[in-house]
C-alpha atoms as a PDB file:
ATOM      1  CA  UNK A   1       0.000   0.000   0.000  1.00  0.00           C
ATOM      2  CA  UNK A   2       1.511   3.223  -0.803  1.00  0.00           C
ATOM      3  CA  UNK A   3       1.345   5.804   1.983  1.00  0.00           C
ATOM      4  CA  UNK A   4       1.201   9.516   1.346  1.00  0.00           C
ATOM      5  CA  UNK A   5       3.405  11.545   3.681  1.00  0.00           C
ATOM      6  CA  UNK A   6       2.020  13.082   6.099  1.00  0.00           C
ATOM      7  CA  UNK A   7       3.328  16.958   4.750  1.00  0.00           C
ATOM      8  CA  UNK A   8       1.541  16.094   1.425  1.00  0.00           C
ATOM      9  CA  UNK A   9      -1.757  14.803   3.342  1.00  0.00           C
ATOM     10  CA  UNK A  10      -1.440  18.471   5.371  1.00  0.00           C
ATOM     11  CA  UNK A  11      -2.062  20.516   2.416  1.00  0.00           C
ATOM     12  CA  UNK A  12      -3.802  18.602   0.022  1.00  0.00           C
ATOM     13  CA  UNK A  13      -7.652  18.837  -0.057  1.00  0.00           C
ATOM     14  CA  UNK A  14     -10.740  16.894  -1.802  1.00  0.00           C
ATOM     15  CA  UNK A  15     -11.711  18.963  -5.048  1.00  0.00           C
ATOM     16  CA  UNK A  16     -15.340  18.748  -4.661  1.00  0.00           C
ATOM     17  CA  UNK A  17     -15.727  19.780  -1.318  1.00  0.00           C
ATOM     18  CA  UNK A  18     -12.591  21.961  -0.047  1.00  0.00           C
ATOM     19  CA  UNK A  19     -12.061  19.459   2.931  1.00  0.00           C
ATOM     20  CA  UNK A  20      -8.736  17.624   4.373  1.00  0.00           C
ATOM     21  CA  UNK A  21      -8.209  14.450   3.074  1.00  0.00           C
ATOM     22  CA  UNK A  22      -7.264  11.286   5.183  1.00  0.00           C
ATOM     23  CA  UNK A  23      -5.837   8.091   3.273  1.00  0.00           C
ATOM     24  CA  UNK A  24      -8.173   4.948   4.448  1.00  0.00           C
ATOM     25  CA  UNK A  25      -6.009   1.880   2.129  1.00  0.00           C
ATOM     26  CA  UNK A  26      -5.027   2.843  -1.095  1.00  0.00           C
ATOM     27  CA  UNK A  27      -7.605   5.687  -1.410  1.00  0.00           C
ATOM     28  CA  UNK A  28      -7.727   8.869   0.342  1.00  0.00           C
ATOM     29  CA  UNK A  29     -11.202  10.099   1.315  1.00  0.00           C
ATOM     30  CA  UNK A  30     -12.612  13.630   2.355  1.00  0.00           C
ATOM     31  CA  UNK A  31     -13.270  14.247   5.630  1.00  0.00           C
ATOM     32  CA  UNK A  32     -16.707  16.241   4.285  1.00  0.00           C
ATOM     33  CA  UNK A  33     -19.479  14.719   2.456  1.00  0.00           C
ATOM     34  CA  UNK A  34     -20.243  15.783  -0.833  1.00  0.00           C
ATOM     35  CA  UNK A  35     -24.398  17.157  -1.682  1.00  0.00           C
ATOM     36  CA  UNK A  36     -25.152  13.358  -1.906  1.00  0.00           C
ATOM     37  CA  UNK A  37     -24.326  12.866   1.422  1.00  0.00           C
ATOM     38  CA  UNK A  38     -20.989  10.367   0.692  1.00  0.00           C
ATOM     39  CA  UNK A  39     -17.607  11.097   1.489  1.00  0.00           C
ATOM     40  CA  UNK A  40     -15.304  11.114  -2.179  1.00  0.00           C
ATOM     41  CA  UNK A  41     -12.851   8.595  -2.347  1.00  0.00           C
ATOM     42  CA  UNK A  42      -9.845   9.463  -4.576  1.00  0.00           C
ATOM     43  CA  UNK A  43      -7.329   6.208  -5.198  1.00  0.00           C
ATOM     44  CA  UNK A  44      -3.767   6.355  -5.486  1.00  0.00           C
ATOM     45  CA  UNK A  45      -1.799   4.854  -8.169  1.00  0.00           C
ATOM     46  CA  UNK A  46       2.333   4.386  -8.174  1.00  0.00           C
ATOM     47  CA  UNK A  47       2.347   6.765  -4.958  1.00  0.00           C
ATOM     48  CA  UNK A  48       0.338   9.445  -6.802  1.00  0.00           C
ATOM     49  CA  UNK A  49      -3.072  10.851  -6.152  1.00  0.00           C
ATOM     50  CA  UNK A  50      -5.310  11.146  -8.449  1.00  0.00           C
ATOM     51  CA  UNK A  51      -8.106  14.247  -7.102  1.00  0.00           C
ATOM     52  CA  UNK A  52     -10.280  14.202 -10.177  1.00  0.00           C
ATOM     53  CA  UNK A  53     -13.564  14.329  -9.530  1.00  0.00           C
ATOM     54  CA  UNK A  54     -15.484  11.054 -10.144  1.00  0.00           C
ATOM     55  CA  UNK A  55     -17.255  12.088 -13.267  1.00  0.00           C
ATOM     56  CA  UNK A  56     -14.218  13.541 -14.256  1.00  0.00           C
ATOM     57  CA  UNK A  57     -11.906  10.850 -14.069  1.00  0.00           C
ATOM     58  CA  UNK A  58     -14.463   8.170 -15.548  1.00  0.00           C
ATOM     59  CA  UNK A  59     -14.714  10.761 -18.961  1.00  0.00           C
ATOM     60  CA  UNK A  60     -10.833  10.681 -18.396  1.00  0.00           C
ATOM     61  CA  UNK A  61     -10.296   6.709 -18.082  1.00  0.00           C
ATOM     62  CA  UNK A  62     -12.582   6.634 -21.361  1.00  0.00           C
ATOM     63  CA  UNK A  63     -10.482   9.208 -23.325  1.00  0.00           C
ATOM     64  CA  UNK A  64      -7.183   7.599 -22.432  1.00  0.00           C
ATOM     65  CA  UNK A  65      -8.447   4.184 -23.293  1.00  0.00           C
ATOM     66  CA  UNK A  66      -9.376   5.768 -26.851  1.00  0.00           C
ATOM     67  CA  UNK A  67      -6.622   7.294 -27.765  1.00  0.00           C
ATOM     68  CA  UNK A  68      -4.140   4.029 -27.398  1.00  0.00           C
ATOM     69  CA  UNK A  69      -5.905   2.194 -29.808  1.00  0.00           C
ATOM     70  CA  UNK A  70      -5.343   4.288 -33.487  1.00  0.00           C
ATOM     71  CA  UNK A  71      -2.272   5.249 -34.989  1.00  0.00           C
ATOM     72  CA  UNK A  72      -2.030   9.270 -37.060  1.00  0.00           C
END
Protein backbone atom coordinates (compact mmCIF):
# COMPACT_ATOMS: atom_id res chain seq x y z
CA UNK A 1 0.00 0.00 0.00
CA UNK A 2 1.51 3.22 -0.80
CA UNK A 3 1.35 5.80 1.98
CA UNK A 4 1.20 9.52 1.35
CA UNK A 5 3.40 11.54 3.68
CA UNK A 6 2.02 13.08 6.10
CA UNK A 7 3.33 16.96 4.75
CA UNK A 8 1.54 16.09 1.43
CA UNK A 9 -1.76 14.80 3.34
CA UNK A 10 -1.44 18.47 5.37
CA UNK A 11 -2.06 20.52 2.42
CA UNK A 12 -3.80 18.60 0.02
CA UNK A 13 -7.65 18.84 -0.06
CA UNK A 14 -10.74 16.89 -1.80
CA UNK A 15 -11.71 18.96 -5.05
CA UNK A 16 -15.34 18.75 -4.66
CA UNK A 17 -15.73 19.78 -1.32
CA UNK A 18 -12.59 21.96 -0.05
CA UNK A 19 -12.06 19.46 2.93
CA UNK A 20 -8.74 17.62 4.37
CA UNK A 21 -8.21 14.45 3.07
CA UNK A 22 -7.26 11.29 5.18
CA UNK A 23 -5.84 8.09 3.27
CA UNK A 24 -8.17 4.95 4.45
CA UNK A 25 -6.01 1.88 2.13
CA UNK A 26 -5.03 2.84 -1.10
CA UNK A 27 -7.60 5.69 -1.41
CA UNK A 28 -7.73 8.87 0.34
CA UNK A 29 -11.20 10.10 1.31
CA UNK A 30 -12.61 13.63 2.35
CA UNK A 31 -13.27 14.25 5.63
CA UNK A 32 -16.71 16.24 4.29
CA UNK A 33 -19.48 14.72 2.46
CA UNK A 34 -20.24 15.78 -0.83
CA UNK A 35 -24.40 17.16 -1.68
CA UNK A 36 -25.15 13.36 -1.91
CA UNK A 37 -24.33 12.87 1.42
CA UNK A 38 -20.99 10.37 0.69
CA UNK A 39 -17.61 11.10 1.49
CA UNK A 40 -15.30 11.11 -2.18
CA UNK A 41 -12.85 8.60 -2.35
CA UNK A 42 -9.84 9.46 -4.58
CA UNK A 43 -7.33 6.21 -5.20
CA UNK A 44 -3.77 6.35 -5.49
CA UNK A 45 -1.80 4.85 -8.17
CA UNK A 46 2.33 4.39 -8.17
CA UNK A 47 2.35 6.76 -4.96
CA UNK A 48 0.34 9.45 -6.80
CA UNK A 49 -3.07 10.85 -6.15
CA UNK A 50 -5.31 11.15 -8.45
CA UNK A 51 -8.11 14.25 -7.10
CA UNK A 52 -10.28 14.20 -10.18
CA UNK A 53 -13.56 14.33 -9.53
CA UNK A 54 -15.48 11.05 -10.14
CA UNK A 55 -17.25 12.09 -13.27
CA UNK A 56 -14.22 13.54 -14.26
CA UNK A 57 -11.91 10.85 -14.07
CA UNK A 58 -14.46 8.17 -15.55
CA UNK A 59 -14.71 10.76 -18.96
CA UNK A 60 -10.83 10.68 -18.40
CA UNK A 61 -10.30 6.71 -18.08
CA UNK A 62 -12.58 6.63 -21.36
CA UNK A 63 -10.48 9.21 -23.33
CA UNK A 64 -7.18 7.60 -22.43
CA UNK A 65 -8.45 4.18 -23.29
CA UNK A 66 -9.38 5.77 -26.85
CA UNK A 67 -6.62 7.29 -27.76
CA UNK A 68 -4.14 4.03 -27.40
CA UNK A 69 -5.90 2.19 -29.81
CA UNK A 70 -5.34 4.29 -33.49
CA UNK A 71 -2.27 5.25 -34.99
CA UNK A 72 -2.03 9.27 -37.06
Amino acid sequence: MPKVSPELLSILRCPVTGSPLVQEGDELVSTDAAADGEKLRYTIEDGIPLLLPPELLAAANTATSGQHDSKA
